[in-house]
C-alpha atoms as a PDB file:
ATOM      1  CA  UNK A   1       0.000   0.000   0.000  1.00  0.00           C
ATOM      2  CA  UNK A   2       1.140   3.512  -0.778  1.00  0.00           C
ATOM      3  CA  UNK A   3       1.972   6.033   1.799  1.00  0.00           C
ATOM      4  CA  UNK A   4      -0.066   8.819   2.375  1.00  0.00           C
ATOM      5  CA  UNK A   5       2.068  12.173   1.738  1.00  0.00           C
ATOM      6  CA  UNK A   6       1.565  15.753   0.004  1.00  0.00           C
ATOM      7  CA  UNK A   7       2.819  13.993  -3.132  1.00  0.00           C
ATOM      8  CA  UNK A   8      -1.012  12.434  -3.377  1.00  0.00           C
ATOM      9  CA  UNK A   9      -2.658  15.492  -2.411  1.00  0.00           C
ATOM     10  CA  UNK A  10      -2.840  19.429  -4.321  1.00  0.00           C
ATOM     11  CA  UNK A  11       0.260  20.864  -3.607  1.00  0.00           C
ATOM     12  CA  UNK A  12       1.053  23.742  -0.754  1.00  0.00           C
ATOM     13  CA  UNK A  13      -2.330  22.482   1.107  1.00  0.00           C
ATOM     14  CA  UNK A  14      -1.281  18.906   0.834  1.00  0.00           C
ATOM     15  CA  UNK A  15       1.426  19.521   2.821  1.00  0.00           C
ATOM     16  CA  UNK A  16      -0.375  21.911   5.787  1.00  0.00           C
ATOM     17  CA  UNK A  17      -2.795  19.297   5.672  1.00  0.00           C
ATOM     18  CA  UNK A  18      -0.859  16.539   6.780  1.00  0.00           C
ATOM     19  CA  UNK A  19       1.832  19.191   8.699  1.00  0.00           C
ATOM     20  CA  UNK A  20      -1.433  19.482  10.811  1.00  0.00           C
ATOM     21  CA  UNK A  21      -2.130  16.207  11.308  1.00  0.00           C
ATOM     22  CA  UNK A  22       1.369  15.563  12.844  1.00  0.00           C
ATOM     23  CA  UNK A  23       0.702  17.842  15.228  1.00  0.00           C
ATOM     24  CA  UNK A  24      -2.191  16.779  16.127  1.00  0.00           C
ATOM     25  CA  UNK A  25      -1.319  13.568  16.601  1.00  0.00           C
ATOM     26  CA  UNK A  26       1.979  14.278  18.923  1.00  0.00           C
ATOM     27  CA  UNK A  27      -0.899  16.825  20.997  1.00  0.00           C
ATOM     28  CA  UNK A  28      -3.180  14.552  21.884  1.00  0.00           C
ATOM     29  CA  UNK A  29      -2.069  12.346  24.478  1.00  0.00           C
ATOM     30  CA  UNK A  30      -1.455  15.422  26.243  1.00  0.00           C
ATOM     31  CA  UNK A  31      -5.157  16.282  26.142  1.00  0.00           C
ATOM     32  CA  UNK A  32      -6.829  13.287  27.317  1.00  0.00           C
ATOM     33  CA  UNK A  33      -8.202  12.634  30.244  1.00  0.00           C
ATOM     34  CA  UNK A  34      -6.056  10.312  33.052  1.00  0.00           C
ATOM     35  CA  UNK A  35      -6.957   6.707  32.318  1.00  0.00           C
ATOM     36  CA  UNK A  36      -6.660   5.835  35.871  1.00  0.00           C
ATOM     37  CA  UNK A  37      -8.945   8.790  36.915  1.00  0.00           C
ATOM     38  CA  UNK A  38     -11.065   7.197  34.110  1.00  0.00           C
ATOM     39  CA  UNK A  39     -11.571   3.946  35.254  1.00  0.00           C
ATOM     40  CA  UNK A  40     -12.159   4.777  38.986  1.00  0.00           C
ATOM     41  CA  UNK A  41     -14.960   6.682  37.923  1.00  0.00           C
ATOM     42  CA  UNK A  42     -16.124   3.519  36.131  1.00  0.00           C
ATOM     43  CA  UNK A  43     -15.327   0.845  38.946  1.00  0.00           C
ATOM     44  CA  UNK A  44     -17.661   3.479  41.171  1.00  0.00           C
ATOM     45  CA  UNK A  45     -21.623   1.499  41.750  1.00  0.00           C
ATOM     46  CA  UNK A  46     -24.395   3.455  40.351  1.00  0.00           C
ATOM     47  CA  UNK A  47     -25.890   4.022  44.300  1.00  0.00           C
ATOM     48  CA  UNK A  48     -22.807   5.153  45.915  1.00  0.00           C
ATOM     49  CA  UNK A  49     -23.039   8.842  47.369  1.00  0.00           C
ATOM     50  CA  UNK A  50     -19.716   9.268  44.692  1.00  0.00           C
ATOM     51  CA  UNK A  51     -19.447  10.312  40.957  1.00  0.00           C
ATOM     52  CA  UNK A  52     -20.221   7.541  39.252  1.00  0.00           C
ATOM     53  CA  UNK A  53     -20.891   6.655  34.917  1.00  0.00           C
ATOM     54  CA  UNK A  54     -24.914   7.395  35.480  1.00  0.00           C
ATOM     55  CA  UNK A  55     -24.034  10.845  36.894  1.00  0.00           C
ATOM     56  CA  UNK A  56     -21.481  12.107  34.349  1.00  0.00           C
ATOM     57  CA  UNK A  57     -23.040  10.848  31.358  1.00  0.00           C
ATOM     58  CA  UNK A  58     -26.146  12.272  32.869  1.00  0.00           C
ATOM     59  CA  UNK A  59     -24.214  15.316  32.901  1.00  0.00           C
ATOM     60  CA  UNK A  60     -22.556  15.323  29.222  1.00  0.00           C
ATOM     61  CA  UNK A  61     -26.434  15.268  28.443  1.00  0.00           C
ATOM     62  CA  UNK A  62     -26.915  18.493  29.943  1.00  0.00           C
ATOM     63  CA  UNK A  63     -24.450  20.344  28.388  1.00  0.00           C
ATOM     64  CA  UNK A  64     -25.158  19.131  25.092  1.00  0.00           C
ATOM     65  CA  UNK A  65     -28.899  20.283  25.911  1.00  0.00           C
ATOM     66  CA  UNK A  66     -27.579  23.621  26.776  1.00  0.00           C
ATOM     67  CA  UNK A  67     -25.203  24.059  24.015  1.00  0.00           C
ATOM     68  CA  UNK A  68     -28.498  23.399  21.685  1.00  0.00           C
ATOM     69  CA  UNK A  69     -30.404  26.194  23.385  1.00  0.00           C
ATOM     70  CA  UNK A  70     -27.397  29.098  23.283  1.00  0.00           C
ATOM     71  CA  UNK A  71     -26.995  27.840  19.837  1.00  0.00           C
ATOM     72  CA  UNK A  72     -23.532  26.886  20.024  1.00  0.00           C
ATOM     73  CA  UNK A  73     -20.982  25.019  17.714  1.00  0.00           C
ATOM     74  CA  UNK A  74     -20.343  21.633  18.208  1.00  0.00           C
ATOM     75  CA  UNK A  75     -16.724  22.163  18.533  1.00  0.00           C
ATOM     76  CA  UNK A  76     -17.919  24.442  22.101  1.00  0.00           C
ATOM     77  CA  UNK A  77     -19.571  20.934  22.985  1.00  0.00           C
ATOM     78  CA  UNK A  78     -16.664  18.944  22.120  1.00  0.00           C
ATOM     79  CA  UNK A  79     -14.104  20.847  24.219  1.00  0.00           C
ATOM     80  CA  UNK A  80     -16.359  21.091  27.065  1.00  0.00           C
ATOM     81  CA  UNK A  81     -16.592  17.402  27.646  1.00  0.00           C
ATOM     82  CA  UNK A  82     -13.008  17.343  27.515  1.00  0.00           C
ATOM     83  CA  UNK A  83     -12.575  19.966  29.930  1.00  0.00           C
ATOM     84  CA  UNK A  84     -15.132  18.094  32.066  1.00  0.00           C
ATOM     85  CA  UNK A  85     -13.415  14.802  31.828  1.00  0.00           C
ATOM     86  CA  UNK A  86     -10.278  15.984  32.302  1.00  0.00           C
ATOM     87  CA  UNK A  87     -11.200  17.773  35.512  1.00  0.00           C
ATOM     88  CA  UNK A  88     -12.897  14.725  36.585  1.00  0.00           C
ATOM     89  CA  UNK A  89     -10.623  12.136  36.244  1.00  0.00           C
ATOM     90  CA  UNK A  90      -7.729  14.184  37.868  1.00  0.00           C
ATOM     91  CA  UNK A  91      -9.990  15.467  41.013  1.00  0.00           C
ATOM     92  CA  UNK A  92     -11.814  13.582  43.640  1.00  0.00           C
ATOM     93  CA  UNK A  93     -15.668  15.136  42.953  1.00  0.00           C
ATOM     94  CA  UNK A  94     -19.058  15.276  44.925  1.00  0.00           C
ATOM     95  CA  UNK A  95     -21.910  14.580  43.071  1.00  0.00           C
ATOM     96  CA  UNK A  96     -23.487  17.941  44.404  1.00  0.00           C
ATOM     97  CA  UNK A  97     -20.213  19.807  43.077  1.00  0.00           C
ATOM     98  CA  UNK A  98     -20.989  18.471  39.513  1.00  0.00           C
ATOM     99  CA  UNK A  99     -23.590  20.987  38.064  1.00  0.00           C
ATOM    100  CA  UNK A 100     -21.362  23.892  39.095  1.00  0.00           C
ATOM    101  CA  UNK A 101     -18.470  22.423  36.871  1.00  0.00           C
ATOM    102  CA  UNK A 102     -20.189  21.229  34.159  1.00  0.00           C
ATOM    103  CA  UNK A 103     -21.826  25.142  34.000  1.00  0.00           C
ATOM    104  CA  UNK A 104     -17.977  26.469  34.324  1.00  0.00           C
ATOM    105  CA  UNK A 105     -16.610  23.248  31.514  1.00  0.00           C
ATOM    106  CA  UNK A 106     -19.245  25.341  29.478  1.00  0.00           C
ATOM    107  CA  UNK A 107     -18.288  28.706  29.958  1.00  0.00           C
ATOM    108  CA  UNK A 108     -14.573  27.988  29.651  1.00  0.00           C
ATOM    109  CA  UNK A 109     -15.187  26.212  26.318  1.00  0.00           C
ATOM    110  CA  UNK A 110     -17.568  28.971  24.234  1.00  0.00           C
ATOM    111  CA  UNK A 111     -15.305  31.634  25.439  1.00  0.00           C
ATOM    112  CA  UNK A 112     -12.502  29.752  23.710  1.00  0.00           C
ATOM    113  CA  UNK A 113     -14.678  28.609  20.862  1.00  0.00           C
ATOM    114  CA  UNK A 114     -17.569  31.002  20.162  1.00  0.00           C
ATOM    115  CA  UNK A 115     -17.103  34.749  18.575  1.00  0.00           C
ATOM    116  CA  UNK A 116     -17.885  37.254  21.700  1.00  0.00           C
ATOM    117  CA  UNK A 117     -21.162  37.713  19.924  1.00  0.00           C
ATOM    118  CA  UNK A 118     -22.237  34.204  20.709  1.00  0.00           C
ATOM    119  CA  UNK A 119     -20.989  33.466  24.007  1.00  0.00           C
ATOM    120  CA  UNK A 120     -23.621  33.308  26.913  1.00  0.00           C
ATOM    121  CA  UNK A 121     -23.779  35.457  29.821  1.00  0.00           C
ATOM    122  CA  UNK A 122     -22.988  33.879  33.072  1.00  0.00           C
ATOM    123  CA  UNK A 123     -26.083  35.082  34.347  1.00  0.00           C
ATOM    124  CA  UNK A 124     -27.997  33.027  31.531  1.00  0.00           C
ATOM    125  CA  UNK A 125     -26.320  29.671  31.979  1.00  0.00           C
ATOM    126  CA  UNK A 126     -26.820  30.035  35.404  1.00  0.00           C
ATOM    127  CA  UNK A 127     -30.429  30.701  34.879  1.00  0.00           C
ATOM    128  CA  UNK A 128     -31.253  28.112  32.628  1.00  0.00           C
ATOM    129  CA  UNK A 129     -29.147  24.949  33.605  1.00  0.00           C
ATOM    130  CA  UNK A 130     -30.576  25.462  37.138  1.00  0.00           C
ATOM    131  CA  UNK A 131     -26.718  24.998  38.775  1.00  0.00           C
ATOM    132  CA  UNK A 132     -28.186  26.647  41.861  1.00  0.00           C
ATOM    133  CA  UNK A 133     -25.034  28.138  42.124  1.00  0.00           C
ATOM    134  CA  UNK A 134     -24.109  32.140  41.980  1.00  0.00           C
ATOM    135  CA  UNK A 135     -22.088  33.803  39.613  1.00  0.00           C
ATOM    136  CA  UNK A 136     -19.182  33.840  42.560  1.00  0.00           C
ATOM    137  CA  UNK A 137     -19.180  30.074  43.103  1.00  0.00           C
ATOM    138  CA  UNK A 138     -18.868  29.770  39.015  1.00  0.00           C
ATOM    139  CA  UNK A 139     -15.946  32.124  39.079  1.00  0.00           C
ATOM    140  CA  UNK A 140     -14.101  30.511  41.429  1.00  0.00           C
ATOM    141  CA  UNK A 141     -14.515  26.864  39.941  1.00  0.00           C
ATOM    142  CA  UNK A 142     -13.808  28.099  37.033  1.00  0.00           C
ATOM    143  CA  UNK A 143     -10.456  29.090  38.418  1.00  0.00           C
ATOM    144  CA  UNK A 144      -9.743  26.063  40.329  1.00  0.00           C
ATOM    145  CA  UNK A 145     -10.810  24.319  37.061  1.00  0.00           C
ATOM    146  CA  UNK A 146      -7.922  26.318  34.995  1.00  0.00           C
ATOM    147  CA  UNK A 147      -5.289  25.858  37.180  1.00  0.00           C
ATOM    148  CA  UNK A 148      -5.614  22.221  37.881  1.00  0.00           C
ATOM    149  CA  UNK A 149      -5.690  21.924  33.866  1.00  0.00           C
ATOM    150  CA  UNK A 150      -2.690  24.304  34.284  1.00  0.00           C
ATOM    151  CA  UNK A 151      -4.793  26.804  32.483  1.00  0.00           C
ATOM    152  CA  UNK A 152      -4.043  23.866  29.064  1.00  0.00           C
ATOM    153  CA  UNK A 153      -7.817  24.719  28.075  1.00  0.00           C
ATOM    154  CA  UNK A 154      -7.668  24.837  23.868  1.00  0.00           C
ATOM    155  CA  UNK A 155      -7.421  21.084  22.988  1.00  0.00           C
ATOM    156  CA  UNK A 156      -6.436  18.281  20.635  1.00  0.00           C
ATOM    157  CA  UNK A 157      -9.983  16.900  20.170  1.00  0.00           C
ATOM    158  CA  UNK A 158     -11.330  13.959  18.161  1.00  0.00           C
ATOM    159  CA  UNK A 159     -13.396  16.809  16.320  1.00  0.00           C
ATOM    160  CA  UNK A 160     -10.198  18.536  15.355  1.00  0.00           C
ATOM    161  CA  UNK A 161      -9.338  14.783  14.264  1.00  0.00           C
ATOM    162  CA  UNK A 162     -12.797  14.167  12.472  1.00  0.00           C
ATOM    163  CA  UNK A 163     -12.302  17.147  10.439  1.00  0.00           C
ATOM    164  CA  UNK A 164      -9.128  16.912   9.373  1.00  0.00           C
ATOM    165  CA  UNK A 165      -9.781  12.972   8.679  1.00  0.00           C
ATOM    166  CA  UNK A 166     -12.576  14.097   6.417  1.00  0.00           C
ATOM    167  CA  UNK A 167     -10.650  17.497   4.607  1.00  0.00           C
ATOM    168  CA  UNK A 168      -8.186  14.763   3.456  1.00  0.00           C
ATOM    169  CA  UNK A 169     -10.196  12.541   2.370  1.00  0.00           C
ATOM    170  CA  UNK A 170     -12.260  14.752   0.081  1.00  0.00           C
ATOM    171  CA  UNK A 171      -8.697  15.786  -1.159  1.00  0.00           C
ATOM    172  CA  UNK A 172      -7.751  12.164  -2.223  1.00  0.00           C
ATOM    173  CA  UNK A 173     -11.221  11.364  -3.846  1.00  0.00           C
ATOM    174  CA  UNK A 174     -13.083  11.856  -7.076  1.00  0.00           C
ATOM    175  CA  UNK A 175     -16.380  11.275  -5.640  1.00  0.00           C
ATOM    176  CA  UNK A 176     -18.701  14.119  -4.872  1.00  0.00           C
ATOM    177  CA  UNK A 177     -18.027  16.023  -1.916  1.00  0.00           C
ATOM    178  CA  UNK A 178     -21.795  16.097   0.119  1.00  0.00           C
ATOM    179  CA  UNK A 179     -21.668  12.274  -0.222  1.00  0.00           C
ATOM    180  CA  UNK A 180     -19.624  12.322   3.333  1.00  0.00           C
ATOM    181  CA  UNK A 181     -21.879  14.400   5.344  1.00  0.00           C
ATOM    182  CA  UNK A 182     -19.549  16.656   8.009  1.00  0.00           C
ATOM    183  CA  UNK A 183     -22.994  17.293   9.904  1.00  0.00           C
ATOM    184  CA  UNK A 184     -23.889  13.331  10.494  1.00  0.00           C
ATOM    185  CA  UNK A 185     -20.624  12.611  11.613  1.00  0.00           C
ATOM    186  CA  UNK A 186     -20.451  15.354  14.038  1.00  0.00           C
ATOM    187  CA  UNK A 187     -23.973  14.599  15.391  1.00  0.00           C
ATOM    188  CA  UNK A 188     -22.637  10.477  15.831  1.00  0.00           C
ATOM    189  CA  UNK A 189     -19.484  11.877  17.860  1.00  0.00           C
ATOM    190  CA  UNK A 190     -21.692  13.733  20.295  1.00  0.00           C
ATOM    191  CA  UNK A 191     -23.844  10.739  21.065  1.00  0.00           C
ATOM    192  CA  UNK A 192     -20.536   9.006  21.642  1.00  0.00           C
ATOM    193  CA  UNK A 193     -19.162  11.775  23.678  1.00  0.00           C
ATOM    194  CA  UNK A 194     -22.031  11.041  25.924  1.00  0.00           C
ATOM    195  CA  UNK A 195     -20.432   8.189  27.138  1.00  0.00           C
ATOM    196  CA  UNK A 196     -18.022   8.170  29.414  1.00  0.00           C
ATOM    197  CA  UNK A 197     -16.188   5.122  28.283  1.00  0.00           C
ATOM    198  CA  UNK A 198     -15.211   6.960  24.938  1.00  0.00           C
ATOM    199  CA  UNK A 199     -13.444   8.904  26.821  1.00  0.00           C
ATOM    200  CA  UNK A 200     -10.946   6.864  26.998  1.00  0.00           C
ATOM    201  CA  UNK A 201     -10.041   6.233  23.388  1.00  0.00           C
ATOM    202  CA  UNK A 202      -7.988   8.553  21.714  1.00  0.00           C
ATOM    203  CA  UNK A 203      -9.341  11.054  19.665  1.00  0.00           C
ATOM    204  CA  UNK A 204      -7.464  10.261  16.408  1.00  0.00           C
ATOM    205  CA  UNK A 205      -8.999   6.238  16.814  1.00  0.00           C
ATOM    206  CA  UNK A 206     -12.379   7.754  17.695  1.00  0.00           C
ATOM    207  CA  UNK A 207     -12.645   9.546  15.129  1.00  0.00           C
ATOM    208  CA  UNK A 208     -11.250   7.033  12.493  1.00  0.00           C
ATOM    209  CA  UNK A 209     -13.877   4.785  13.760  1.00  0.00           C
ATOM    210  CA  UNK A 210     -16.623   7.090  13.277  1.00  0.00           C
ATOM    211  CA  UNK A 211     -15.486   7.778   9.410  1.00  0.00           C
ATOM    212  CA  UNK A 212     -14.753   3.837   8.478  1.00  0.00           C
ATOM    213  CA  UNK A 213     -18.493   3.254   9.956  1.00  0.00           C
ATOM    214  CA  UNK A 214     -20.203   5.492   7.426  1.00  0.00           C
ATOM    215  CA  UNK A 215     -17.601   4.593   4.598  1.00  0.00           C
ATOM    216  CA  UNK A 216     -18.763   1.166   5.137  1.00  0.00           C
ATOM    217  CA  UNK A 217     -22.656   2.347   4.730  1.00  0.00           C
ATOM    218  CA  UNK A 218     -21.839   4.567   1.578  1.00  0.00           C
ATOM    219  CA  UNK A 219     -19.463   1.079  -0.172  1.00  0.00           C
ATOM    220  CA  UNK A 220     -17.258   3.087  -1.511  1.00  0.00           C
ATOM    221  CA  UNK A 221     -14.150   1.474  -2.172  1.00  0.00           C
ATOM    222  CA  UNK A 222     -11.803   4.820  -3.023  1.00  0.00           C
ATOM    223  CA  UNK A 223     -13.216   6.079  -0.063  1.00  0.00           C
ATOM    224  CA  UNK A 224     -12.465   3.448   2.372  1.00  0.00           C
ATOM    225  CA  UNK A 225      -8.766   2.883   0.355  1.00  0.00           C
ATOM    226  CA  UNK A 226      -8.308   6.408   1.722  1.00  0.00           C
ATOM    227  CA  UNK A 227      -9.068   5.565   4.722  1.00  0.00           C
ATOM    228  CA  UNK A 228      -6.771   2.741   5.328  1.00  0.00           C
ATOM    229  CA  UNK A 229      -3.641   5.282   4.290  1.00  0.00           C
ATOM    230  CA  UNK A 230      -5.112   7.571   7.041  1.00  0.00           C
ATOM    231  CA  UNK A 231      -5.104   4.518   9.548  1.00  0.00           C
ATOM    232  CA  UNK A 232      -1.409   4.079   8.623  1.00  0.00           C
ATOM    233  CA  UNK A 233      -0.022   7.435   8.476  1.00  0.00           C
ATOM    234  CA  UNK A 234      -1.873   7.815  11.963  1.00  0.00           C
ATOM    235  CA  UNK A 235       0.205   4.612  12.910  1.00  0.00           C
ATOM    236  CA  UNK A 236      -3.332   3.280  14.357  1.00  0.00           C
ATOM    237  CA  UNK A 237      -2.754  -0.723  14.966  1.00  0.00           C
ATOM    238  CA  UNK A 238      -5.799  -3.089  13.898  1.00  0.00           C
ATOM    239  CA  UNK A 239      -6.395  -4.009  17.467  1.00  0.00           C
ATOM    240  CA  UNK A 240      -6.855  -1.158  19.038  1.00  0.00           C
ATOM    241  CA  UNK A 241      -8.580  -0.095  15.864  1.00  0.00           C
ATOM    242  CA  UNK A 242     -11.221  -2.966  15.491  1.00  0.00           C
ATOM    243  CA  UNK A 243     -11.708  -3.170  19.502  1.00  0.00           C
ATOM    244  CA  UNK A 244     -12.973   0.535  19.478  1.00  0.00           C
ATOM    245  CA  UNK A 245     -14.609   0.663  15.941  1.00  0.00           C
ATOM    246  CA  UNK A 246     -16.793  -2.369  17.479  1.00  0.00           C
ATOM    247  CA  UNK A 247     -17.811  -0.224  20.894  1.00  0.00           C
ATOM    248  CA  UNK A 248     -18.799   3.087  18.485  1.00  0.00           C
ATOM    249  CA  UNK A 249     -20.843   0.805  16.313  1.00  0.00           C
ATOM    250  CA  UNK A 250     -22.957  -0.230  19.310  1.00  0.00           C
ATOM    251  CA  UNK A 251     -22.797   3.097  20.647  1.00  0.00           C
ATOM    252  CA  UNK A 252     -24.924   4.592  17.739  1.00  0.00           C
ATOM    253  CA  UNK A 253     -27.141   1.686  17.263  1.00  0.00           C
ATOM    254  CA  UNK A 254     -28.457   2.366  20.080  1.00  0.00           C
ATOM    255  CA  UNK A 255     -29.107   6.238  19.204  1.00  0.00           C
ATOM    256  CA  UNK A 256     -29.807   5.762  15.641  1.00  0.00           C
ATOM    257  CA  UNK A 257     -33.010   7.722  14.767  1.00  0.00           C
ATOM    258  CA  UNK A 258     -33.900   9.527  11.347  1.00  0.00           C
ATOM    259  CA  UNK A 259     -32.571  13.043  13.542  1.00  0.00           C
ATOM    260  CA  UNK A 260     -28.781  11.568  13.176  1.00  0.00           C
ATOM    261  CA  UNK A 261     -28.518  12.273   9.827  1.00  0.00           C
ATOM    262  CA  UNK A 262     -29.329  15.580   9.707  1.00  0.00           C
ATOM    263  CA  UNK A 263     -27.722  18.841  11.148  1.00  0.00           C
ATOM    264  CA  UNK A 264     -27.642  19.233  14.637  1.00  0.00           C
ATOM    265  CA  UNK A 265     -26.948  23.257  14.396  1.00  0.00           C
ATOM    266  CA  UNK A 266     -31.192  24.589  15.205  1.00  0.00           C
ATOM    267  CA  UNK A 267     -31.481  26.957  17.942  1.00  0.00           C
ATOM    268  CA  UNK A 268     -33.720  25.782  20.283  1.00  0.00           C
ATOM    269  CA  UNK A 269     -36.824  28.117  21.092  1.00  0.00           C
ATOM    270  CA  UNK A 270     -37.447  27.873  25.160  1.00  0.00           C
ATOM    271  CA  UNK A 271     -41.323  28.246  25.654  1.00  0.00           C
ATOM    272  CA  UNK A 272     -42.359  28.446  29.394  1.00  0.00           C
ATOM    273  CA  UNK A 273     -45.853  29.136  31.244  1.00  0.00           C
ATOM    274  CA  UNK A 274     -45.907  32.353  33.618  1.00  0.00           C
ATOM    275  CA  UNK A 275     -45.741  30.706  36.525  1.00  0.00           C
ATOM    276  CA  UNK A 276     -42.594  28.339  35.386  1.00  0.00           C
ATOM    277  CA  UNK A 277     -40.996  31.600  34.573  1.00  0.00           C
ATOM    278  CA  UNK A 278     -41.651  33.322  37.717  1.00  0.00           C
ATOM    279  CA  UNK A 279     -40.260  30.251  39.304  1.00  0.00           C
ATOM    280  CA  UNK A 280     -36.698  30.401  37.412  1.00  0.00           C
ATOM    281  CA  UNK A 281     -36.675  34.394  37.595  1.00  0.00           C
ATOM    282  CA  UNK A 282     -37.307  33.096  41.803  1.00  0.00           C
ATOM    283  CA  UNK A 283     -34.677  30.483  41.833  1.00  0.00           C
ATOM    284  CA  UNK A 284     -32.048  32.987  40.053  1.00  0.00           C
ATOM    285  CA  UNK A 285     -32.173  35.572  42.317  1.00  0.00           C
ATOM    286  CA  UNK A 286     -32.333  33.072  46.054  1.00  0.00           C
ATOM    287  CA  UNK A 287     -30.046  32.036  48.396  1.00  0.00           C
ATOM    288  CA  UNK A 288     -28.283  28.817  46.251  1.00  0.00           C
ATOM    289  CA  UNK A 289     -28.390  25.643  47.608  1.00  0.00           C
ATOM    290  CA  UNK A 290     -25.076  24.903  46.890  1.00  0.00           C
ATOM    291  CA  UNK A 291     -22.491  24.671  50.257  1.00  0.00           C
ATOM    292  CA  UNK A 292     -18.914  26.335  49.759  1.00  0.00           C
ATOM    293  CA  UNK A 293     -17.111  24.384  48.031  1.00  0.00           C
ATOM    294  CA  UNK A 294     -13.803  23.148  49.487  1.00  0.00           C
ATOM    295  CA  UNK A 295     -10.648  22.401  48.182  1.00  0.00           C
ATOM    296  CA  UNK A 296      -7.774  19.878  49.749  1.00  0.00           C
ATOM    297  CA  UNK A 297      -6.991  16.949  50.887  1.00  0.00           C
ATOM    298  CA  UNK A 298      -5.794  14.222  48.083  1.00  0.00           C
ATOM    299  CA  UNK A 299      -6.154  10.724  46.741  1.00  0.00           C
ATOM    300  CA  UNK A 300      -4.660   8.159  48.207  1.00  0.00           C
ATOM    301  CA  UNK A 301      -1.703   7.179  45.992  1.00  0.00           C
ATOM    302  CA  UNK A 302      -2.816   3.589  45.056  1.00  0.00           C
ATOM    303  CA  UNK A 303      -6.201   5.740  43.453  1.00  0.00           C
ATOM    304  CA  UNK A 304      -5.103   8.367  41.940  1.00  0.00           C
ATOM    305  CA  UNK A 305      -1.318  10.140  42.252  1.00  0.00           C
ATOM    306  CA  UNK A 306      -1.170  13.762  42.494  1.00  0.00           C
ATOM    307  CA  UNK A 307      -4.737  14.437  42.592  1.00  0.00           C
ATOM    308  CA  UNK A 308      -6.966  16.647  45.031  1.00  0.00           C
ATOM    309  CA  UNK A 309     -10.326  16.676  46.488  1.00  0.00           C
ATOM    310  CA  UNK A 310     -13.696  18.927  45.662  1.00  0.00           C
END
């Protein structure tokens, strides 16, 4: 099999293209989320007064619900989850704590992502996820949040991945451009991002797994030889490959609907009674529920070296 190089793409953007790719792919190990934290949160029972899979997931849900209604990119999404997991599997959190972070995983990401324009008040996300927490409480998690990330906030993503994956691709074939559709693909990562395990694989085999899925529903052969010089520039082994591609195929089974394949970019229209909305305007303005939050104390080394305690 050939090699995939700027020779077999157009020139001077052959050449960025896969000078980009590189760096992705010596960035993001740095990005993911600790393994070990990972698992822990995993190994933790559904009932235990801890963060467990139910509770994050259940979390990743919410902020894909609020993205939706500020009407932000996918990429704002994206990041956020990885900001979330990252935070997550390096510090030991209460479930109580975990509305106020996913709120501030939120923030950090649109003000990263979105044009000034587009990015939400704190006020508003306060107001509408229903954190019960105070602008204060969000300003100081999100500072705790930064530094334990070492303020490393802008990352290597399996979007980044995703896109570049399918840029090249489109490069290397003769077939018609729409018949890879950016929007489905982006819309199957986010119901994978909803689960925590995915977490765990990295983002260039994530995303490689998403695009050899719906190359193998379209039968194209050009498209899926492209694909395999992809796997092998990206020096992605079959095992890890196949053991992944097989956990993202059951992973969208199960959310398959007629929705999937179309874009995922609507701004949702909130539409409340009078009394629900004197109820939130109520809740913004009380006394939040939500205790100080602390910071200290660590893991013990055999769960989780170097990390600290929410």
């Amino acid at each position: 099999m050939k090699d995939l190089g700027a020779e077999h793409l157009a020139g001077r953007e052959g050449v960025q293209l896969l000078g980009l790719l590189n760096l992705y792919l010596e960035q993001e190990e740095r990005f993911q989320p600790r393994e070990k934290g990972l698992s822990l949160i995993e190994a933790t029972p559904e009932n235990d007064n801890t963060l467990c899979p139910g509770l994050r997931n259940a979390k990743v849900e919410d902020l894909r619900s609020l993205a939706n209604f500020f009407g932000s990119c996918t990429e704002t999404f994206v990041l956020a989850v990885n900001i979330l997991d990252r935070f997550l599997a390096l510090m030991k959190v209460k479930p109580k704590h975990l509305s106020c972070i996913g709120v501030c995983s939120f923030l950090l990401a649109a003000r990263i992502v979105e044009e000034d324009c587009n990015i939400p008040s704190t006020h508003d996300v306060i107001r509408i996820s229903q954190c019960k927490c105070t602008a204060s409480d969000i300003k100081r998690m999100e500072k705790i949040i930064s530094e334990k990330l070492h303020y490393e906030l802008e990352a290597t993503t399996a979007l980044n991945f995703l896109h570049l994956y399918h840029t090249i691709i489109l490069c290397h074939t003769s077939e018609r451009k729409e018949i890879l559709s950016l929007d489905k693909l982006e819309a199957q990562l986010k119901a994978c991002n909803c689960r925590l395990v995915f977490s765990k694989a990295k983002p260039s085999v994530l995303a490689l797994c998403l695009l050899n899925l719906e190359v193998e529903t379209l039968k194209s052969v050009e498209l899926l030889e492209v694909l395999l010089l992809v796997k092998k520039h990206s020096k992605i082994n079959d095992a890890e490959f196949f053991y992944w591609r097989e956990l993202v195929s059951k992973c969208l089974a199960e959310y398959s609907s007629p929705e999937c394949c179309k874009p995922d970019l609507k701004k949702l229209v909130w539409i409340v009674s009078r009394r629900t909305a004197q109820n939130l305007h109520n809740s913004y303005y009380s006394v939040p529920e939500l205790p100080t939050i602390p910071e200290g104390g660590c893991f013990d080394e055999s769960e989780r070296d170097g990390a600290g305690q929410l």
